[in-house]
N, C-alpha and C. Protein backbone atom coordinates (compact mmCIF):
# COMPACT_ATOMS: atom_id res chain seq x y z
N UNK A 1 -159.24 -60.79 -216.21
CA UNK A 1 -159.26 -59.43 -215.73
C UNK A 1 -159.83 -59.43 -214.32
N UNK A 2 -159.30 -59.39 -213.17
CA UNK A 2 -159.87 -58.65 -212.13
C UNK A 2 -161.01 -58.04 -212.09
N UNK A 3 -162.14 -58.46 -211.19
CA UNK A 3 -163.40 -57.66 -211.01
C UNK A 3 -163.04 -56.37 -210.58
N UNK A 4 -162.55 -56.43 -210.17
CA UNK A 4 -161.41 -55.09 -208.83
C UNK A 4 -161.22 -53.98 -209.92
N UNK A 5 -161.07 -54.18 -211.13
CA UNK A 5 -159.84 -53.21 -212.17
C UNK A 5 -161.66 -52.86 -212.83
N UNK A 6 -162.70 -54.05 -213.17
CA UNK A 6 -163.63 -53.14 -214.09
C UNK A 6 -164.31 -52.81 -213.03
N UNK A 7 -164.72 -52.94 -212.05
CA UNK A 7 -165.30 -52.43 -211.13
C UNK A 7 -165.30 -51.17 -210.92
N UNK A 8 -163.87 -50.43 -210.69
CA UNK A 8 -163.61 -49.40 -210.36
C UNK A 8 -163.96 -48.35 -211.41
N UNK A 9 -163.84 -48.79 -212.90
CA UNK A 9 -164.60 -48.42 -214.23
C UNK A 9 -165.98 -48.00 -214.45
N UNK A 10 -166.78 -49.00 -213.43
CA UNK A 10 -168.02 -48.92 -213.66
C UNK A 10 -168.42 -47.76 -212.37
N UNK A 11 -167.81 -47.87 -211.08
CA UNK A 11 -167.94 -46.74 -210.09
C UNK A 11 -167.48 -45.22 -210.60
N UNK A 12 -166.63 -45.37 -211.79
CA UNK A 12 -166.47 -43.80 -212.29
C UNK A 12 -167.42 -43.59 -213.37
N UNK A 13 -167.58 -44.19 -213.99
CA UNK A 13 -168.66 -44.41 -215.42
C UNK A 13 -170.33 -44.41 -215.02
N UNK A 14 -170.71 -44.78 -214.12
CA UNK A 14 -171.67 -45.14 -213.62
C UNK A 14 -172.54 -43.77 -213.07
N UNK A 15 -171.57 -42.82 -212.89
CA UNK A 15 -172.50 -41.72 -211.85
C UNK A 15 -172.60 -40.78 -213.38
N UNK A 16 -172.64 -40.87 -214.41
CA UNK A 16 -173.17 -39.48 -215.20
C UNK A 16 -173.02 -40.25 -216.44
N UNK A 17 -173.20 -39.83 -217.87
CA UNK A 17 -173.23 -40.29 -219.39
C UNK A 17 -171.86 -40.44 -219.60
N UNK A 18 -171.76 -41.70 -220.09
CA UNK A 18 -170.91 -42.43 -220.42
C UNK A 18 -170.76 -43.04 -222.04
N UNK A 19 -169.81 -42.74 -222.55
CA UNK A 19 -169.69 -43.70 -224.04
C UNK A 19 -168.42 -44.76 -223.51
N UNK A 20 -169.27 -46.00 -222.52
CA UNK A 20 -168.26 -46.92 -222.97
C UNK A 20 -168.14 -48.02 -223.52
N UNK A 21 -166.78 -48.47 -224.36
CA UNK A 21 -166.48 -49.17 -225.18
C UNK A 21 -166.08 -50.27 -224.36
N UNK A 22 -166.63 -51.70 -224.50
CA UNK A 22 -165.85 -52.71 -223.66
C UNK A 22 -164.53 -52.95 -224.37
N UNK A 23 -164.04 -53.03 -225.53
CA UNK A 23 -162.74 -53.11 -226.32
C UNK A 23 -162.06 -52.26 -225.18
N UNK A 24 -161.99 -51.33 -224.62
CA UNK A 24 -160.97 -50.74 -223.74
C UNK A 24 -160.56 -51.31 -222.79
N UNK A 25 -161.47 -52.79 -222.41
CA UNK A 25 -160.89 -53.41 -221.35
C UNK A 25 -160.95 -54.86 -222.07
N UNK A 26 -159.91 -55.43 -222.56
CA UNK A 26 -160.28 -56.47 -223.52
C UNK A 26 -160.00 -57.68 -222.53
N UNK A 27 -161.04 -58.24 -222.79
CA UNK A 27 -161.32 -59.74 -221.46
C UNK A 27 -161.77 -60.53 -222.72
N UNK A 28 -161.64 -61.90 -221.97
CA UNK A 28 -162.14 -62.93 -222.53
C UNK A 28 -163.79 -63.48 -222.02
N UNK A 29 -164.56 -63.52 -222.63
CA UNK A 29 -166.06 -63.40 -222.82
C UNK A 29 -166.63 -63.84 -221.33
N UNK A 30 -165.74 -64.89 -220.60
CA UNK A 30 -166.31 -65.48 -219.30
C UNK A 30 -166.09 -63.95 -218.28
N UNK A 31 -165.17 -63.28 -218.81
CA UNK A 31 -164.08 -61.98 -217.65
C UNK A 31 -165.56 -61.10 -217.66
N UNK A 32 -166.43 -61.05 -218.95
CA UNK A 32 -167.00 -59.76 -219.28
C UNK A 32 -168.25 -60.44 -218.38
N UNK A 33 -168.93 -61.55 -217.96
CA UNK A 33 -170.18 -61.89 -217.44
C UNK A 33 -169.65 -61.99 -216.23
N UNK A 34 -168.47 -62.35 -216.04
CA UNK A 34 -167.88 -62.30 -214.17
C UNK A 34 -168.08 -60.53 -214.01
N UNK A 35 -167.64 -59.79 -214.71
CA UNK A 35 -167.83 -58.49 -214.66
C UNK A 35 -168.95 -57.53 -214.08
N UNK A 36 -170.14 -58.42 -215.23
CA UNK A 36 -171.50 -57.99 -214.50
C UNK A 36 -171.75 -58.54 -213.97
N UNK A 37 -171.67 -59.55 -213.22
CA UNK A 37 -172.28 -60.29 -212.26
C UNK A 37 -171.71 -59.39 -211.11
N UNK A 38 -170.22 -59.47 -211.14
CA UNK A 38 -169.40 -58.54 -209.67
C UNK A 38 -170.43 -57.17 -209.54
N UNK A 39 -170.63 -56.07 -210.87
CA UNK A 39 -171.01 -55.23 -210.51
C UNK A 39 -172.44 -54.95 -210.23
N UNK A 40 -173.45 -56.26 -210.40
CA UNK A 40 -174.56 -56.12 -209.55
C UNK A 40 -174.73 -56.82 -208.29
N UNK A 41 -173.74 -57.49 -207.91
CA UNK A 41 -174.15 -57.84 -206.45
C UNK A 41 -173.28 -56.96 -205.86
N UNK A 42 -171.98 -56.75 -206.25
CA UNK A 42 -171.00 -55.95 -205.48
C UNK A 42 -171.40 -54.14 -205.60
N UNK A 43 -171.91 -53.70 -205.95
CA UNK A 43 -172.33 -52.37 -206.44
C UNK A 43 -174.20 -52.01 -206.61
N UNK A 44 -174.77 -52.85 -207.05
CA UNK A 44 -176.21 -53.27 -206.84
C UNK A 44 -176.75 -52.32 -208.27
N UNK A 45 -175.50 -52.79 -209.64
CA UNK A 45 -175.74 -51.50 -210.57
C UNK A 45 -176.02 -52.99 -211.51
N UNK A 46 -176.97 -52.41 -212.69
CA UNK A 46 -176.62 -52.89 -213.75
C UNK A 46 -176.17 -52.56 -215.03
N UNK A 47 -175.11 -53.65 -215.23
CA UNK A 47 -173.86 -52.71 -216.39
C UNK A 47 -174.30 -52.35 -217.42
N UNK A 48 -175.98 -52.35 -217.82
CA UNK A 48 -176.49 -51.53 -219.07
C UNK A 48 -176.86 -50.41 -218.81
N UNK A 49 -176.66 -49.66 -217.53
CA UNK A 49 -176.67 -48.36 -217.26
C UNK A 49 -175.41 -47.83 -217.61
N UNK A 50 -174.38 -48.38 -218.09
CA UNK A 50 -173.62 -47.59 -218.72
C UNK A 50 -173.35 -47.58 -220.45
N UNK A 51 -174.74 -48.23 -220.99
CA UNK A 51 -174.87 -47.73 -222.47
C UNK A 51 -173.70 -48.04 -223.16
N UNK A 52 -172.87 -48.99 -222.96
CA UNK A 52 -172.24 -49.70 -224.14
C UNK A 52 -172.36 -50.02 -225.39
N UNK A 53 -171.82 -49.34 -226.06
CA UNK A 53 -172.19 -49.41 -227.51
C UNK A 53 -171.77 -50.85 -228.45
N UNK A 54 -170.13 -51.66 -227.84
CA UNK A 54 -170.44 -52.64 -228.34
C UNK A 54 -169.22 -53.27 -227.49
N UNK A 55 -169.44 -54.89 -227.34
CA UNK A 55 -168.30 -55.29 -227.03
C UNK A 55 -167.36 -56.24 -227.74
N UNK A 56 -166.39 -56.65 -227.91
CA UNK A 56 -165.42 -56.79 -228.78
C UNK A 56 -164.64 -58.19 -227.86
N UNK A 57 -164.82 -59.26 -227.64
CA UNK A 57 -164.30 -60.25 -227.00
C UNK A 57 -163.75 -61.28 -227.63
N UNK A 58 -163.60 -62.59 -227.37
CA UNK A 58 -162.89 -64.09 -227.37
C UNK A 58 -163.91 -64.97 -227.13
N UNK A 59 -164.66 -64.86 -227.89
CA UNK A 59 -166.18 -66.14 -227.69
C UNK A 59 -166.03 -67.47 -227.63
N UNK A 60 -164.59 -68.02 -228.10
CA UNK A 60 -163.98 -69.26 -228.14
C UNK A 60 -165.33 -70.20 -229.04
N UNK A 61 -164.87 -71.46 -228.40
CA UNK A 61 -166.13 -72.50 -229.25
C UNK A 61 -167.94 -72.07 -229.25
N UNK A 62 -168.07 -71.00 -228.82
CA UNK A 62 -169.74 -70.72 -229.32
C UNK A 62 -170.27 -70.87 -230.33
N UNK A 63 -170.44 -72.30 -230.50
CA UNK A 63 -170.71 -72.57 -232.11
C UNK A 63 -172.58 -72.44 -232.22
N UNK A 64 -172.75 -72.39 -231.08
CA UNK A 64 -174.34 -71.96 -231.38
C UNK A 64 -175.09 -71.05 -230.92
N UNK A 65 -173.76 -70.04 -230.51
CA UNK A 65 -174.11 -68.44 -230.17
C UNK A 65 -174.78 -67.91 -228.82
N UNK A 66 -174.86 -69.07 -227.96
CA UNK A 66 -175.58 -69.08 -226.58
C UNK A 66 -175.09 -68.11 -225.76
N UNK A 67 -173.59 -68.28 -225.95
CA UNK A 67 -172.32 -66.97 -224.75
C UNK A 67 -172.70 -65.87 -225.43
N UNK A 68 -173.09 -65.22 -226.55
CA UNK A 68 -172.91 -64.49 -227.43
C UNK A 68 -173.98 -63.41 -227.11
N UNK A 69 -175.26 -64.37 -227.05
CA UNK A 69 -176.68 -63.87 -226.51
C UNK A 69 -177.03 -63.37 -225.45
N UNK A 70 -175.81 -64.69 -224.51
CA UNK A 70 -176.29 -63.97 -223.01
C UNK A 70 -175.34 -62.34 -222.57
N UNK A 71 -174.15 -63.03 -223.57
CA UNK A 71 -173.18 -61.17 -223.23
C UNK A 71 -174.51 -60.21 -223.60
N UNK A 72 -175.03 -60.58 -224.97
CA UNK A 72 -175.90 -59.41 -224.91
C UNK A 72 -176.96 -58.95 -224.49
N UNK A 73 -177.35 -59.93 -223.67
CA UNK A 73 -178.49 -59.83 -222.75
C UNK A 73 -177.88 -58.93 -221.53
N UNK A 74 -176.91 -59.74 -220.87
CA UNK A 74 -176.41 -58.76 -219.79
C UNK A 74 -175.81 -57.44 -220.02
N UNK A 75 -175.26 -57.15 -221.05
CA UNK A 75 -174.42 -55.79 -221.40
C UNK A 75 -175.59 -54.67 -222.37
N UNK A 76 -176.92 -55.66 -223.17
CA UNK A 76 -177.93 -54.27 -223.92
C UNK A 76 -176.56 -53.67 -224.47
N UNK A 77 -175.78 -54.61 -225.52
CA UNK A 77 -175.28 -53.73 -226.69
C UNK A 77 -174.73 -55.39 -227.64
N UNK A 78 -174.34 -55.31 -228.64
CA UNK A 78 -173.94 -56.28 -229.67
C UNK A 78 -172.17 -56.77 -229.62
N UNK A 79 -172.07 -57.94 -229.75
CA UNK A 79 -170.63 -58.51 -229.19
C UNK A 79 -170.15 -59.19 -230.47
N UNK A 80 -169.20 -58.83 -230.69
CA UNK A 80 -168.57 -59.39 -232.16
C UNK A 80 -167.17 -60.01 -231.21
N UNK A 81 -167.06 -61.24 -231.90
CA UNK A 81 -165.89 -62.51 -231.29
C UNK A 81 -164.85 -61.49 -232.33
N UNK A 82 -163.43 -62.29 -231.58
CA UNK A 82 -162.01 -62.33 -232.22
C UNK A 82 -161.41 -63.43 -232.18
N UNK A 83 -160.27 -63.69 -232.59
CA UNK A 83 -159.56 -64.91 -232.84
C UNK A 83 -157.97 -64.12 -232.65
N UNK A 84 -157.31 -64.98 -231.51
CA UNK A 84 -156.07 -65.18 -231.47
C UNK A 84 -155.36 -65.64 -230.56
N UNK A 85 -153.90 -65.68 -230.74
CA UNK A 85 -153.30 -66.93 -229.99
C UNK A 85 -152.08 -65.90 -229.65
N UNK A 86 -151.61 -66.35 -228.74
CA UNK A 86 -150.28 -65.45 -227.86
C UNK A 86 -149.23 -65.85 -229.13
N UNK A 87 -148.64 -66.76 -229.80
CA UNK A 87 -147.64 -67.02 -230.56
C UNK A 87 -148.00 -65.35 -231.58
N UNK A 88 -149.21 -65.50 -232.34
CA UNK A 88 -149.67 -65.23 -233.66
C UNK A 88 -149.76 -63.19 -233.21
N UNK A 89 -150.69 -63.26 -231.95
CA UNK A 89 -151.45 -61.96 -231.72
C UNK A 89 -152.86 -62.20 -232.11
N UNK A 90 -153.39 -61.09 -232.54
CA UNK A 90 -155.18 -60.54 -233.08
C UNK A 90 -154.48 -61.32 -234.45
N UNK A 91 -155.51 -62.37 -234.75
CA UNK A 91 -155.37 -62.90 -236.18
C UNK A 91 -156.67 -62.88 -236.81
N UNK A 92 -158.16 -62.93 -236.04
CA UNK A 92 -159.24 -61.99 -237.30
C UNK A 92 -160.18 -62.01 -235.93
N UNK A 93 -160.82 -60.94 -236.67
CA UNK A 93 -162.00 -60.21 -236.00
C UNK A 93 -163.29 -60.11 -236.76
N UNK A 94 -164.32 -60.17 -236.10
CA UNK A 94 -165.92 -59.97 -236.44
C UNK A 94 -166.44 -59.19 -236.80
N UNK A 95 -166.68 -58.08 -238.32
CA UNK A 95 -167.56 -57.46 -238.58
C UNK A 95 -168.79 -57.24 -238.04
N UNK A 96 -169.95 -55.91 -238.40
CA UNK A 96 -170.92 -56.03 -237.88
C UNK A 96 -171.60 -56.11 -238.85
N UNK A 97 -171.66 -57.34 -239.71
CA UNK A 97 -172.02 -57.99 -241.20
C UNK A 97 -172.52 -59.76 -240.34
N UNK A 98 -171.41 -59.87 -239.20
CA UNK A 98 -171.34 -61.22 -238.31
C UNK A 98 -171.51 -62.60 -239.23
N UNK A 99 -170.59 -62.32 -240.48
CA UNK A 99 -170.77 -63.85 -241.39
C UNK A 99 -169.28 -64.27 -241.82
N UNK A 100 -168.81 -64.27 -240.18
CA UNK A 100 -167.58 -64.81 -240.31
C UNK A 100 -166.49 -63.99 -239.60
N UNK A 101 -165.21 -64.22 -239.31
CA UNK A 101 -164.25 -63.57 -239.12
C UNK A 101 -163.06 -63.21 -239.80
N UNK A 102 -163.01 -61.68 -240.21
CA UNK A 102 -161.88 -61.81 -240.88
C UNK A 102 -160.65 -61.95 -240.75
N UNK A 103 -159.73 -62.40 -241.53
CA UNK A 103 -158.47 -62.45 -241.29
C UNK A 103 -157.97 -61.54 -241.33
N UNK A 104 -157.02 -61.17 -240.32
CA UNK A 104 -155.78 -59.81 -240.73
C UNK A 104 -154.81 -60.12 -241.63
N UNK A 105 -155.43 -60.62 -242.97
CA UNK A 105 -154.11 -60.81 -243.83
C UNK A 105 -153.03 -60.17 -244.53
N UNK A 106 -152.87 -58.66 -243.98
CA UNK A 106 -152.07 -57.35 -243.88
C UNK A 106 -151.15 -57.93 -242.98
N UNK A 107 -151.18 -58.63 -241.99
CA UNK A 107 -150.38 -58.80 -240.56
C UNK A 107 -149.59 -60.76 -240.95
N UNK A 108 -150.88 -61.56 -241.37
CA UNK A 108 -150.51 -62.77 -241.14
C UNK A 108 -151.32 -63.46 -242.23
N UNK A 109 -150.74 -64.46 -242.84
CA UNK A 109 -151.34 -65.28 -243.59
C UNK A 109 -151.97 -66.64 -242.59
N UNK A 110 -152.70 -67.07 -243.03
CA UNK A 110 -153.67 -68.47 -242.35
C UNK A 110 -153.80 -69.55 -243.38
N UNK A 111 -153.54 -70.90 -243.34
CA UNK A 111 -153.59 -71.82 -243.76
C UNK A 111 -154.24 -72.96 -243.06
N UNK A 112 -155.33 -73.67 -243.80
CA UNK A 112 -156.39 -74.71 -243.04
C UNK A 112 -155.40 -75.81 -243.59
N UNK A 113 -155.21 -76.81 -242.43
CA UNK A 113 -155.03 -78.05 -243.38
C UNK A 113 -155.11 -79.50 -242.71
N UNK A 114 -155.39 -80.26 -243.34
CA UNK A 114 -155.83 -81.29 -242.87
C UNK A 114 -154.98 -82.05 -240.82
N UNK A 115 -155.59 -82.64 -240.49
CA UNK A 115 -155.09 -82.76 -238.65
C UNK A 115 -154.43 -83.73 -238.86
N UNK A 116 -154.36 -85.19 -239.83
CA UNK A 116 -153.91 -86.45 -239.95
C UNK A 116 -152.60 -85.42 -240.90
N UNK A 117 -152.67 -85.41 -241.91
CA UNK A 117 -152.05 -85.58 -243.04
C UNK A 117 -151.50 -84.27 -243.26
N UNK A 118 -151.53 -82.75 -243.46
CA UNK A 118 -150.93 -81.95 -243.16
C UNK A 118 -150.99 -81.16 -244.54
N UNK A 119 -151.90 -81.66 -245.39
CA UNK A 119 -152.53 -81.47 -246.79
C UNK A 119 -153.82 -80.18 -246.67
N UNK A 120 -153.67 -79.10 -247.14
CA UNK A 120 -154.20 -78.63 -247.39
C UNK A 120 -156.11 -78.92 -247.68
N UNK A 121 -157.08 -78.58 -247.44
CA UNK A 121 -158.50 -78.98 -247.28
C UNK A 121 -158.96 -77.64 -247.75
N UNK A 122 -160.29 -78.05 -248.24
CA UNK A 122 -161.35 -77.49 -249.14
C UNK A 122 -161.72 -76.51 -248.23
N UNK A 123 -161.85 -75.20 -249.00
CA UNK A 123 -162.80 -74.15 -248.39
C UNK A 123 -163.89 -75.48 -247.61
N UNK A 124 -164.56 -74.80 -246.67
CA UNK A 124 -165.40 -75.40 -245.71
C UNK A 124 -165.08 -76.00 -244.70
N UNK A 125 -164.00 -77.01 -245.16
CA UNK A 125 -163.83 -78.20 -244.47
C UNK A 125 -162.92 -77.80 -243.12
N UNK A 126 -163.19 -78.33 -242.31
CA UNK A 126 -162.70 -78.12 -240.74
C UNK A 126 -161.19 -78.95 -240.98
N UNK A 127 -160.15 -77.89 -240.06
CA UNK A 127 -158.64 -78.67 -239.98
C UNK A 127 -157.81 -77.69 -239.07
N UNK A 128 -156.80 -77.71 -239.26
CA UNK A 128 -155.77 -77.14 -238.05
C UNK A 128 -155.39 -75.95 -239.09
N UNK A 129 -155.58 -74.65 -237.97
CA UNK A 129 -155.08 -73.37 -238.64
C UNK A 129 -153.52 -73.22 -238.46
N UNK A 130 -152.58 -72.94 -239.86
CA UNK A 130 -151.29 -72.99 -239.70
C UNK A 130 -150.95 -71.38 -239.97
N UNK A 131 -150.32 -70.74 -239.53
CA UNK A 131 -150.43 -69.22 -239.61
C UNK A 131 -148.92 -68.78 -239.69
N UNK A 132 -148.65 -67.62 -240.61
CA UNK A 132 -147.25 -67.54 -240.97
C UNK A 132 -147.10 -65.77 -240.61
N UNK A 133 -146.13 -65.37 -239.89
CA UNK A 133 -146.86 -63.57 -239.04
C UNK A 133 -145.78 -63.35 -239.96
N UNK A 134 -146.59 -61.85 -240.51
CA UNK A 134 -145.74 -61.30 -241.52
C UNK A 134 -145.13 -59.76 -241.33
N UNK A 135 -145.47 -59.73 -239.74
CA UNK A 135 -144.56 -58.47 -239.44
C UNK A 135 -143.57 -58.85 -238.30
N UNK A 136 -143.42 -59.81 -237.82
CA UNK A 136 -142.34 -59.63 -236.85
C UNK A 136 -141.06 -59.59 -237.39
N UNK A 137 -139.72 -59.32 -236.81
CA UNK A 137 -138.58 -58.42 -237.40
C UNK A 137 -137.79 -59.76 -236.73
N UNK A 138 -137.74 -60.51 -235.44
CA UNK A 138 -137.15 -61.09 -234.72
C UNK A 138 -138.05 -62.56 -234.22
N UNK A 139 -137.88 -63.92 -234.16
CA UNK A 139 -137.77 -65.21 -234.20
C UNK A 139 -139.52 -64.74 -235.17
N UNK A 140 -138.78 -65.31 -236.75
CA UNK A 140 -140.01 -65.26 -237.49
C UNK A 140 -141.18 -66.82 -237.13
N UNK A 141 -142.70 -66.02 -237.93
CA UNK A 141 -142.99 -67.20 -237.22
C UNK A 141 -143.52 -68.03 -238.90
N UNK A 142 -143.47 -68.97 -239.49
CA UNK A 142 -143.41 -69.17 -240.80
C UNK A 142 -143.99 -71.04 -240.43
N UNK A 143 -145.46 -71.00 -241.43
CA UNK A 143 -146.50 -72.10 -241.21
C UNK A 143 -146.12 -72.86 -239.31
N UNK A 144 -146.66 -71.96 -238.65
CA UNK A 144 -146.71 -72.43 -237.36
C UNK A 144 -147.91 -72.91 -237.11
N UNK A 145 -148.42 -74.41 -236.82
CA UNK A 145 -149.31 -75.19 -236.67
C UNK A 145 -150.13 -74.92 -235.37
N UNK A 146 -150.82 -74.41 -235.09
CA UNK A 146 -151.37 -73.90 -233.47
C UNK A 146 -152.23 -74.60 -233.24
N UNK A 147 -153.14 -75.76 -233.80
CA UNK A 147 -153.74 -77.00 -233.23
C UNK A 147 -155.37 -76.20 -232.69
N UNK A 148 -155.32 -75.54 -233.52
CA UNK A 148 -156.83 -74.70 -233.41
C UNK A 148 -157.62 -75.09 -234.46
N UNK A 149 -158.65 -75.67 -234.14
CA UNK A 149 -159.67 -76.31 -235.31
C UNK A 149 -160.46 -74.86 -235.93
N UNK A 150 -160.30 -74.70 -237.23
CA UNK A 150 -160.83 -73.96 -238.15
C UNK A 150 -161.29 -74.30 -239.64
N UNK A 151 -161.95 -73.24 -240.13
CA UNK A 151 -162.38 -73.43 -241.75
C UNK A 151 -162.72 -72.00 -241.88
N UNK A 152 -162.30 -72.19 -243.67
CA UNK A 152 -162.57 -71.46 -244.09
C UNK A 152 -164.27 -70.62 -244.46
N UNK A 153 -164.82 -69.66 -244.08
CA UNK A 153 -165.90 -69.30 -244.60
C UNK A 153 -166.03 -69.08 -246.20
N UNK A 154 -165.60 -68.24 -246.27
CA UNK A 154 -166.18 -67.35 -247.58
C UNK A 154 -164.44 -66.52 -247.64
N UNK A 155 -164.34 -66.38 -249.05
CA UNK A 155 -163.23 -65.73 -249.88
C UNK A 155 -163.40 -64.54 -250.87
N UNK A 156 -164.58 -64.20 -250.83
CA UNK A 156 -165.43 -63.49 -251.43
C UNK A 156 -165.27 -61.92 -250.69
N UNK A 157 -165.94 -60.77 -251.22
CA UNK A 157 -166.03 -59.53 -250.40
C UNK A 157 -166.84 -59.61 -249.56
N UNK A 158 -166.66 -58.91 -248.30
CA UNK A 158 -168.00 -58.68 -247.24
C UNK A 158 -168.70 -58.14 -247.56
N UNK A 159 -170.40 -57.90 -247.07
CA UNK A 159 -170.76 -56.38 -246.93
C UNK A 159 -170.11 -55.29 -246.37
N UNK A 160 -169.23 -55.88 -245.60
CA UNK A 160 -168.08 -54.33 -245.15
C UNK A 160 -167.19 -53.79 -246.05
N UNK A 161 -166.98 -54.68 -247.14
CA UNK A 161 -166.37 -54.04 -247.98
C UNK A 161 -164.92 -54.59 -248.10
N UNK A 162 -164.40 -55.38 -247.26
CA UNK A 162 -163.01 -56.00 -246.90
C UNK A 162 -163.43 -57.42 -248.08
N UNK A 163 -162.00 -57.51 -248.43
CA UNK A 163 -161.72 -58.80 -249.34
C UNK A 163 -160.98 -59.73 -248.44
N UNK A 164 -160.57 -59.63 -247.18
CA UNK A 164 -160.18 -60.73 -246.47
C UNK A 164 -160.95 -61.95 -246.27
N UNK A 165 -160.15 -63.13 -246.32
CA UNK A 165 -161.17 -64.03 -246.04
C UNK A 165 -161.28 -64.36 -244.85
N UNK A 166 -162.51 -65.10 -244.55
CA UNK A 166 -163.34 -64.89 -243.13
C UNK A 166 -163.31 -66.77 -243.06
N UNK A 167 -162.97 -66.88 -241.68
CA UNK A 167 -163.11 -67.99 -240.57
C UNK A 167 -163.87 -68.30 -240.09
N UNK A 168 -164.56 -68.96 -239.80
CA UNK A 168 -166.01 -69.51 -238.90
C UNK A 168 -164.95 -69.54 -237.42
N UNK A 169 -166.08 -69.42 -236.72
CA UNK A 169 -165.38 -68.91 -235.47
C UNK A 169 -164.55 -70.23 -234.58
N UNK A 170 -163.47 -69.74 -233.40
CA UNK A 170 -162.45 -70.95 -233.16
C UNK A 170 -163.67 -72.19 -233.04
N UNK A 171 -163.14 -73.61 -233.61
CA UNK A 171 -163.96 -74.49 -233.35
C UNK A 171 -162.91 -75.73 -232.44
N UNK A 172 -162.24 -75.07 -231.67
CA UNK A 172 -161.85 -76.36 -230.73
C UNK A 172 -160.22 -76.34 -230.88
N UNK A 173 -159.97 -77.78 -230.17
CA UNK A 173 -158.62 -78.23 -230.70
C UNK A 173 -158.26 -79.37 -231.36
N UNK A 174 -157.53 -79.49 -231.72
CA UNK A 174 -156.87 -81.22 -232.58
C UNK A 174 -156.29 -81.75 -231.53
N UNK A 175 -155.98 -81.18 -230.52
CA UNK A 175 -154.75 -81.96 -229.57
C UNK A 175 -155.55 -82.15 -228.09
N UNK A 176 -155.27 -82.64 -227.43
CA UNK A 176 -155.99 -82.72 -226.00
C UNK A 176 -155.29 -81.46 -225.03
N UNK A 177 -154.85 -80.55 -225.14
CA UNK A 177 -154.10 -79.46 -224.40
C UNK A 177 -155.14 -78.91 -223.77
N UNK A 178 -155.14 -78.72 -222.40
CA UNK A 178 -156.01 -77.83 -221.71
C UNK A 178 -155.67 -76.33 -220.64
N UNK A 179 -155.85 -75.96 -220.97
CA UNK A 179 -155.33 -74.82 -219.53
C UNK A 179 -156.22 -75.34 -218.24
N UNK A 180 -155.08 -74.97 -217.27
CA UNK A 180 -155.73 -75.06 -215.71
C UNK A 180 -154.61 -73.63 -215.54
N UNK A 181 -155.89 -72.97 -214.62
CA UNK A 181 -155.66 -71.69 -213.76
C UNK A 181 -154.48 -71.12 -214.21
N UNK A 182 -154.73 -70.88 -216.26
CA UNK A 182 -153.81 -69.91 -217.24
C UNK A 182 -152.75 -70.52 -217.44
N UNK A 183 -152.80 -71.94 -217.01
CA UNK A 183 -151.21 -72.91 -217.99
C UNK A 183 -151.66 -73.45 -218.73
N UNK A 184 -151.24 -73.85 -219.61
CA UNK A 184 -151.01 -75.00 -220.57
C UNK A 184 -150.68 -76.28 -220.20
N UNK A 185 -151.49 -77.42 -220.18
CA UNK A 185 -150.77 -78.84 -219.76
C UNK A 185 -151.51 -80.12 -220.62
């Protein structure tokens, strides 16, 4: 996201009471700290003067919650991760329960399974998420292997009340694929 596009957000938001939602500008977790960083040197504001109630991002591998802490250090509001991939879309999101991510299994089914062998693996156990989208109308997408290291959490109900089962958050890749400056190579 352009500093330029939330910037201009925070110069209208900024001069009187504001309810804003970072989900309205959905960035990926590095977009949201480039964000505040732009708008206190570039503006000399800090973005918890606009009372964000929560933000809603792509925490990627934060397996020990460090990005997670500092969003909420800089933003003074609570950040729940998502999970998804351009093939798939939004495939699960973070309660404010934060013991796991659920699956949208209304939208898409998810399958863990082993990275060698292609065998199915034990609740817990870490493997490649294979995901089958159950609303598209046109090129279906049916056990598509996306090389995203996952496991299963818990299969059980949340405290939110949802029976979806929940993902421990993205843990990497199986494949050596990297992006440079938004490609794939």
């Amino acid at each position: 996201m352009p500093e330029e596009f939330g910037l201009s957000w925070i110069k209208r938001l900024a001069g009187g009471p504001a309810l804003f939602i970072m989900a309205a500008l959905p960035a990926l977790a590095a977009d949201d700290v480039r964000l505040a960083q732009a708008a206190k040197d570039e503006l000399g504001r800090d973005v918890r003067e606009l009372k964000t109630k929560m933000i809603t991002t792509f925490l990627g591998p934060d397996t020990e919650g460090t990005l997670r802490a500092a969003l909420e250090a800089l933003w003074g509001c609570p950040v729940y991760d998502n999970y998804g991939v351009n093939e798939v879309g939004h495939g699960a999101l973070e309660c404010s329960h934060r013991k796991g991510l659920h699956f949208m299994e209304d939208l898409s089914y998810f399958e863990i399974l082993d990275t060698e062998s292609g065998a199915p693996v034990e609740h817990g156990k870490v493997g490649n998420l294979v995901a089958t989208v159950l609303y598209r109308k046109t090129f279906p997408i049916i056990r598509y292997n996306l090389r995203d290291l996952g496991r299963i959490l818990s299969s059980s109900q949340c405290g939110c009340g949802s029976h979806f089962r929940r993902m421990d958050h993205f843990l990497g890749r199986s494949d050596n694929m990297v992006r440079m400056r938004g490609v794939n190579v």
